[in-house]
Structures are given as structure tokens and as C-alpha cells.
C-alpha atoms as a PDB file:
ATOM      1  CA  UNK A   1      82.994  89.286  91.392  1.00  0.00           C
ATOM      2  CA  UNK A   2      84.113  86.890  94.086  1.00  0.00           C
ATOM      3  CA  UNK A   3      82.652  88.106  97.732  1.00  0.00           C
ATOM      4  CA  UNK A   4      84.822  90.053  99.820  1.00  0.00           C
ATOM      5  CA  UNK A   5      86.375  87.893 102.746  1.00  0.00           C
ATOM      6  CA  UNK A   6      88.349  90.462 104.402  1.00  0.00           C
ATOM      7  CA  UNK A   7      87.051  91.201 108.148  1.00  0.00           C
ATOM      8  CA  UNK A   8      88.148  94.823 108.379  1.00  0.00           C
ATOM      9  CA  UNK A   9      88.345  96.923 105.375  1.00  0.00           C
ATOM     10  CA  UNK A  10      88.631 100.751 104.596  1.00  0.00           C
ATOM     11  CA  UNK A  11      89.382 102.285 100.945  1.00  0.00           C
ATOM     12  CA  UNK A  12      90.120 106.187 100.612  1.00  0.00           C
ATOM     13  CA  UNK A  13      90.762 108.363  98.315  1.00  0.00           C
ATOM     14  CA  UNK A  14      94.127 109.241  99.416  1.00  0.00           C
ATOM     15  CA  UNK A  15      94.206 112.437  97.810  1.00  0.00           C
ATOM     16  CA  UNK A  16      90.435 113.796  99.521  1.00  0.00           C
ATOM     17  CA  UNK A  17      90.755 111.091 102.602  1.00  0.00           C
ATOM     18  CA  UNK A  18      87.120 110.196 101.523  1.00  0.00           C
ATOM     19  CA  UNK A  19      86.493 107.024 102.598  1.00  0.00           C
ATOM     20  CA  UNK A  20      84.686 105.053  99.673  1.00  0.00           C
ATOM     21  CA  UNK A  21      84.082 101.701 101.514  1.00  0.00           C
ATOM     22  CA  UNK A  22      84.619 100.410 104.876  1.00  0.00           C
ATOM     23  CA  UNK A  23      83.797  97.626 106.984  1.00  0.00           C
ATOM     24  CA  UNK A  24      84.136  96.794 110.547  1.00  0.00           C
ATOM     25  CA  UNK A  25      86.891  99.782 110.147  1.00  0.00           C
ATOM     26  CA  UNK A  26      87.295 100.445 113.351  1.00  0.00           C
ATOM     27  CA  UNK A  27      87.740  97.080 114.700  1.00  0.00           C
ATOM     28  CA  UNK A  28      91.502  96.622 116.027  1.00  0.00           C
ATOM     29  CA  UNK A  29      93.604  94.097 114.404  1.00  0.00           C
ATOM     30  CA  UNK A  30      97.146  93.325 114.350  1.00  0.00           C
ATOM     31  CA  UNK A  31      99.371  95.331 112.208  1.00  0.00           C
ATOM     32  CA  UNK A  32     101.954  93.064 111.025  1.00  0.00           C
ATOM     33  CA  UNK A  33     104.922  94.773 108.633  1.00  0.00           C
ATOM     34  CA  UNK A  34     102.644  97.704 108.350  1.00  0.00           C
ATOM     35  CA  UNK A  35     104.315  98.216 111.620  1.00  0.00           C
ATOM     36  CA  UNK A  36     107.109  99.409 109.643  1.00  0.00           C
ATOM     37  CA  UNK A  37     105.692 102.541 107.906  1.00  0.00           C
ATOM     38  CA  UNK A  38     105.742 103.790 111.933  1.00  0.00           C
ATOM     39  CA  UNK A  39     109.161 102.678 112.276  1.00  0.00           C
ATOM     40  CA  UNK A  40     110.176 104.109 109.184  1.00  0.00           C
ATOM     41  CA  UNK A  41     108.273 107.561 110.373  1.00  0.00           C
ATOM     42  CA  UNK A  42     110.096 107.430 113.662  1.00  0.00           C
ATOM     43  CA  UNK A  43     113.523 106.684 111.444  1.00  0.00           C
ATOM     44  CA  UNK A  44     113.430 109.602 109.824  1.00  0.00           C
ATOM     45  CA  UNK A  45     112.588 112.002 111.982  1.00  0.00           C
ATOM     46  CA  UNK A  46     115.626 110.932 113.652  1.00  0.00           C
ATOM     47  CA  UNK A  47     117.955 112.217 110.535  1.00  0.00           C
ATOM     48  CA  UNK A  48     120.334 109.307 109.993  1.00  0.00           C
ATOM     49  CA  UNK A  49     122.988 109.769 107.715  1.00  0.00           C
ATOM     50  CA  UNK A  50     122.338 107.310 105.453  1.00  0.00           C
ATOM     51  CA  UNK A  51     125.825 106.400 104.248  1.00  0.00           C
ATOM     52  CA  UNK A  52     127.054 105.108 107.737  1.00  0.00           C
ATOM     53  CA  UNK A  53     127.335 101.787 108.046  1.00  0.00           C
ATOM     54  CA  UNK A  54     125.742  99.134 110.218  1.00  0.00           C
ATOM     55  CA  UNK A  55     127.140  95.320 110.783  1.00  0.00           C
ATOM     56  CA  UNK A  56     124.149  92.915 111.658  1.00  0.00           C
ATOM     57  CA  UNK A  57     124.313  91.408 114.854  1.00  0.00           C
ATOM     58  CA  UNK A  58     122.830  88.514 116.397  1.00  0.00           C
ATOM     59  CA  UNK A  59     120.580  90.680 118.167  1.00  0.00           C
ATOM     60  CA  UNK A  60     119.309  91.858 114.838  1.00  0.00           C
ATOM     61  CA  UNK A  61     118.465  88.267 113.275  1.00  0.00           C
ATOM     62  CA  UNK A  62     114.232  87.905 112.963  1.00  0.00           C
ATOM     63  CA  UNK A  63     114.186  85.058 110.741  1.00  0.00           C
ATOM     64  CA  UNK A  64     114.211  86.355 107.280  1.00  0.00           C
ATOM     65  CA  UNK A  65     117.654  86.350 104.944  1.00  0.00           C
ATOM     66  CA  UNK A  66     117.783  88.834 103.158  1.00  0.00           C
ATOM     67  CA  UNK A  67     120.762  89.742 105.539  1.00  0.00           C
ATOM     68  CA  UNK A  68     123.536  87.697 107.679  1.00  0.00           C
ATOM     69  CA  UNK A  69     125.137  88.086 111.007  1.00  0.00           C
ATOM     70  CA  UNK A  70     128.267  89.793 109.826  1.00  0.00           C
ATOM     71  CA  UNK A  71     127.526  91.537 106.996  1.00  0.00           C
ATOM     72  CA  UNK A  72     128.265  95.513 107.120  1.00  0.00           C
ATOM     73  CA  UNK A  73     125.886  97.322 104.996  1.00  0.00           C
ATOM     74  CA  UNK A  74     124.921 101.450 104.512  1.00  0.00           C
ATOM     75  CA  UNK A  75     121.942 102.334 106.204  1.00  0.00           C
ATOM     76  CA  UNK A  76     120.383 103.552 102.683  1.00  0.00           C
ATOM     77  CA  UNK A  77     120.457  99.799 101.814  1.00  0.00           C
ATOM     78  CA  UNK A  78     119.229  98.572 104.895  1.00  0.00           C
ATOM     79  CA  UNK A  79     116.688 101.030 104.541  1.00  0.00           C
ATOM     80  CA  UNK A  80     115.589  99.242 101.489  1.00  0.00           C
ATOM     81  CA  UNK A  81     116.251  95.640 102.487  1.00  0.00           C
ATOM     82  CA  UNK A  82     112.891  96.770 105.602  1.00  0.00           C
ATOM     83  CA  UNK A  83     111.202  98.540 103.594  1.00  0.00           C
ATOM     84  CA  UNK A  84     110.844  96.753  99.843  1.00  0.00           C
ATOM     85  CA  UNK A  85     112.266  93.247 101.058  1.00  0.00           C
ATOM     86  CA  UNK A  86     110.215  93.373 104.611  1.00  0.00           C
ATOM     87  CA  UNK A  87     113.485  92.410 106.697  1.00  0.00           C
ATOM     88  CA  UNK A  88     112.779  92.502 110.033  1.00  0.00           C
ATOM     89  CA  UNK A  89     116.823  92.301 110.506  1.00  0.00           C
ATOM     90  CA  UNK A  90     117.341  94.936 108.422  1.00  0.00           C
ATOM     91  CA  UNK A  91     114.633  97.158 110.244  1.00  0.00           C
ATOM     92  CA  UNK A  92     116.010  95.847 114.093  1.00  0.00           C
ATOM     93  CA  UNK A  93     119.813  97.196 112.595  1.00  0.00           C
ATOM     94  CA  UNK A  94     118.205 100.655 111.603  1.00  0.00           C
ATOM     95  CA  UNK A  95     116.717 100.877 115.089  1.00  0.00           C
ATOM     96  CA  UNK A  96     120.556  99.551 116.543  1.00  0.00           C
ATOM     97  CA  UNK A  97     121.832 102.307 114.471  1.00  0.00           C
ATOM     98  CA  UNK A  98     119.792 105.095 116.064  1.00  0.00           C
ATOM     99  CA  UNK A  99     121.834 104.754 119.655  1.00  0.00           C
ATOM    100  CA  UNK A 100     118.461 103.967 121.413  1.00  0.00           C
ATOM    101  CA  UNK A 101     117.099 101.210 123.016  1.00  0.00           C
ATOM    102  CA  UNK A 102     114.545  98.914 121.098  1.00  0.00           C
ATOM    103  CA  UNK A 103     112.593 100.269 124.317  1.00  0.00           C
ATOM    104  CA  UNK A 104     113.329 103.790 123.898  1.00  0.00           C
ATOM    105  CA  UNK A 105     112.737 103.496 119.595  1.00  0.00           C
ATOM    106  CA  UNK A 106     109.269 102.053 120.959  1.00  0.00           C
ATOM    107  CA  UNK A 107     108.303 104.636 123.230  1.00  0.00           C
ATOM    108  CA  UNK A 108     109.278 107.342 120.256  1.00  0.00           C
ATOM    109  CA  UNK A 109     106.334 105.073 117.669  1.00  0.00           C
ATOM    110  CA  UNK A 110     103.678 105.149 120.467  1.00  0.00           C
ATOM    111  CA  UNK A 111     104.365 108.928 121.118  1.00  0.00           C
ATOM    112  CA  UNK A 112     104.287 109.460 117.089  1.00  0.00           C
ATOM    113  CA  UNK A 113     101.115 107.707 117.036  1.00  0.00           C
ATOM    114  CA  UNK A 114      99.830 110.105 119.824  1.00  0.00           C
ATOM    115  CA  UNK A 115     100.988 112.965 117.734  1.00  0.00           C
ATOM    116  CA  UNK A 116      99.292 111.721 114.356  1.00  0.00           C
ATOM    117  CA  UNK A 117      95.910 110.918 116.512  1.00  0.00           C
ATOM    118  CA  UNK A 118      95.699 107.178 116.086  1.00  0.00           C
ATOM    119  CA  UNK A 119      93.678 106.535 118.501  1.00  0.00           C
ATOM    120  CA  UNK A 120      93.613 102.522 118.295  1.00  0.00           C
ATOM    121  CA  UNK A 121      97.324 102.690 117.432  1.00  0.00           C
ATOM    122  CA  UNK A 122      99.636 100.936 120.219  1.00  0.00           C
ATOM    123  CA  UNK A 123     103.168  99.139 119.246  1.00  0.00           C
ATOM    124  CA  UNK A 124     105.164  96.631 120.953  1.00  0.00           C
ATOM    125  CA  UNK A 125     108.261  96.289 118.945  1.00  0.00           C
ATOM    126  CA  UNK A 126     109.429  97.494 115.275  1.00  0.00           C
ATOM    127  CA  UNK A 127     109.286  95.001 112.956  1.00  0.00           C
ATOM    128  CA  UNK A 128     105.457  93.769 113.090  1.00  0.00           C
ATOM    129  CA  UNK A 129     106.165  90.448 114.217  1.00  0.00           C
ATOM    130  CA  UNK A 130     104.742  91.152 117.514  1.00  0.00           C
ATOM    131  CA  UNK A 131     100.262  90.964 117.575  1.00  0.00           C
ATOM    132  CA  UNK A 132     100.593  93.182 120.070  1.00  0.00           C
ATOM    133  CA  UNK A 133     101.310  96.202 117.339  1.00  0.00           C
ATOM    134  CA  UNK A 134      97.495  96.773 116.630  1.00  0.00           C
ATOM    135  CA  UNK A 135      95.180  99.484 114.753  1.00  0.00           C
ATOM    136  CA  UNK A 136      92.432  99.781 113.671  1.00  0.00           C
ATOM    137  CA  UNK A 137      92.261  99.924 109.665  1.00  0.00           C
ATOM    138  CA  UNK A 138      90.582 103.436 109.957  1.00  0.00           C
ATOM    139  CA  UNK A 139      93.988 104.428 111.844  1.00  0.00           C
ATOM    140  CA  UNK A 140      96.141 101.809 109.433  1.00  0.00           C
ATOM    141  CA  UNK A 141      94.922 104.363 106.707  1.00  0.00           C
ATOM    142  CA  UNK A 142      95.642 107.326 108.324  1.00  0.00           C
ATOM    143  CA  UNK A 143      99.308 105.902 109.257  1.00  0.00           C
ATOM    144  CA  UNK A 144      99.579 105.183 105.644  1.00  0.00           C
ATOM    145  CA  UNK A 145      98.526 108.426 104.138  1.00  0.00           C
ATOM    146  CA  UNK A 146     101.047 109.856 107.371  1.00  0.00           C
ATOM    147  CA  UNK A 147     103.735 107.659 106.126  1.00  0.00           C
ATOM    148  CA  UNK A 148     103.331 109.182 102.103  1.00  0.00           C
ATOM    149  CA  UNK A 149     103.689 112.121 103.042  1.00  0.00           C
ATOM    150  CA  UNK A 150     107.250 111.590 103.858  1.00  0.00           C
ATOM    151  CA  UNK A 151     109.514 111.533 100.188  1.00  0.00           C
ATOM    152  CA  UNK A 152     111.878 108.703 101.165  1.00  0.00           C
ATOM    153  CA  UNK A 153     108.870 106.482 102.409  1.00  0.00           C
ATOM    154  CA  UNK A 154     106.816 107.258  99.211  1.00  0.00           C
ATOM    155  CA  UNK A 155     109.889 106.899  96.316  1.00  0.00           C
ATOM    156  CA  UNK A 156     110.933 103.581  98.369  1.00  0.00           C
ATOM    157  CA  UNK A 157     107.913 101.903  98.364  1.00  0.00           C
ATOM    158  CA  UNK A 158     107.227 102.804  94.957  1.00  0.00           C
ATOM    159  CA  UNK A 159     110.351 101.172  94.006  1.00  0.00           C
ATOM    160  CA  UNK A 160     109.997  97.562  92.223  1.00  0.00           C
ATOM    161  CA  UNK A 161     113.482  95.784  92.939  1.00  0.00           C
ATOM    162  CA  UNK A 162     116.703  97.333  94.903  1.00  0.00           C
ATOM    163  CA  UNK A 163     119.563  94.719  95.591  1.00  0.00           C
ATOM    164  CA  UNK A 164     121.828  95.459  98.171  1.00  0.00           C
ATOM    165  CA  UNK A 165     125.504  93.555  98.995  1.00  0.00           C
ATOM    166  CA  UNK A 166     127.797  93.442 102.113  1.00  0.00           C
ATOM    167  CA  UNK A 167     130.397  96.041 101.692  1.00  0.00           C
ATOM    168  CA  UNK A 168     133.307  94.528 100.776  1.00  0.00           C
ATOM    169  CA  UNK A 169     131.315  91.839  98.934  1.00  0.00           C
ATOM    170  CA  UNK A 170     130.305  93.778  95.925  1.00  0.00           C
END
């Protein structure tokens, strides 16, 4: 048994919500891509239709290439390119896609945090890449057992591989 290192930790039962270990749980720490289980919350309860399209823009580049400046791709994949690949491109196109501002998207995760009483919860931006999306991991486990709930969130991430290509590329 090597020691644990982590300095915030919770483990729950997901099914009870018992909490079966925790440490400095409700600490606040930056969020990272766990960021985009919110995003992916917010997505949905915005109903796209996932077989319109989206072409990436520069705005969209955050430094990962999974995706190009260019490329036209369904939302369904670009879906899957945020959510199993952890494209932050992919996730700013979704956001493009809804019609709102990357302001107004924002507003819409810190008003869903509200609603799902994550108290510690604040975001900044959609992707993660931003410190200034923070939780504690007491309210990073409640966002996670919020995000399960949802089927397309749940069947994505339990997905192992999904490779995606520019229409018109295939």
C-alpha cells in the first residue's frame, strides 16, 4: 500500500451517496476538465440537435488537436471529441453552437450549480483550463453523481474509443 498523496479526497458510494473516505473534502480546488461534466449538463439541457453541424473556428482553438480550424463536424461527434478525447475546441464549438455567448453559456453553469446546491462551485469558462473553475471535491462528487444521472453523459463516458472525421473527409 503506497500512502495516499492526494490533498483533497472524497469516495462515495454512488448508488447510497455514502461517503466512505474523505479528506480535506471540503477544501476548494481547481476543477480542471471536470469542468466539463457542468458544461456538458448545461449542453443538454439546452436540446441541441445533434446532427447539425459545426465548423471550428479560430475562436474555438484551446491547444489540443484532436480538431482543426476548418473542419465541419456533427455536434454528436464533437460531443465525443470534449467529452472522451477532453477537447477543449471541441467543447468551445458546442458552446458556439448553442447561439450564446461564452458569457451567457457561463452564467447558465453558475446558475446550474446554484440549482444542484454546490455550494463551493463557481466557473469561469467551459473547458477547465481556467483555475478559476473551483469546487470543492465534496461538490466535485455531487456534480459527478448530477452529471450520471443524465443518459448521454453516462453511455459517453463509459465509452472506450469513438473516432470522429471532418465531413467530407471520411
Amino acid at each position: 500500500n503506497s500512502p495516499l498523496t492526494a490533498v483533497s479526497v472524497i469516495v462515495l458510494d454512488t448508488k447510497t451517496k455514502t461517503i466512505l473516505f474523505k479528506k480535506n473534502s471540503d477544501e476548494v480546488r481547481s476543477l480542471a476538465s471536470i469542468t466539463k461534466l457542468m458544461t456538458a449538463m448545461v449542453l443538454l439541457d439546452l436540446s441541441p440537435n445533434w446532427d447539425r453541424t459545426a465548423t471550428i473556428s479560430d475562436t474555438d482553438l484551446a491547444g489540443d488537436h484532436h480538431v482543426e480550424v476548418g473542419e465541419t463536424f456533427t455536434l454528436e461527434d464533437l460531443w465525443h471529441a470534449a467529452l472522451i478525447g477532453s477537447s477543449n475546441t471541441a467543447i468551445n464549438a458546442l458552446v458556439r453552437s448553442t447561439g450564446l455567448t461564452e458569457e451567457q453559456f457561463v452564467l447558465k453553469m453558475n446558475q446550474k450549480a446554484k440549482e444542484l446546491r454546490l455550494g463551493s462551485a463557481s466557473f469561469d469558462e467551459p473547458t477547465g483550463l481556467s483555475e478559476k473553475n473551483v469546487a470543492s471535491v465534496s461538490d466535485t462528487g455531487k456534480l459527478l453523481i448530477d452529471a450520471l444521472k443524465f443518459d448521454k453523459i453516462y453511455t459517453t463516458v463509459q465509452t472506450g474509443e469513438y473516432y470522429i472525421h471532418p465531413l467530407g473527409n471520411q
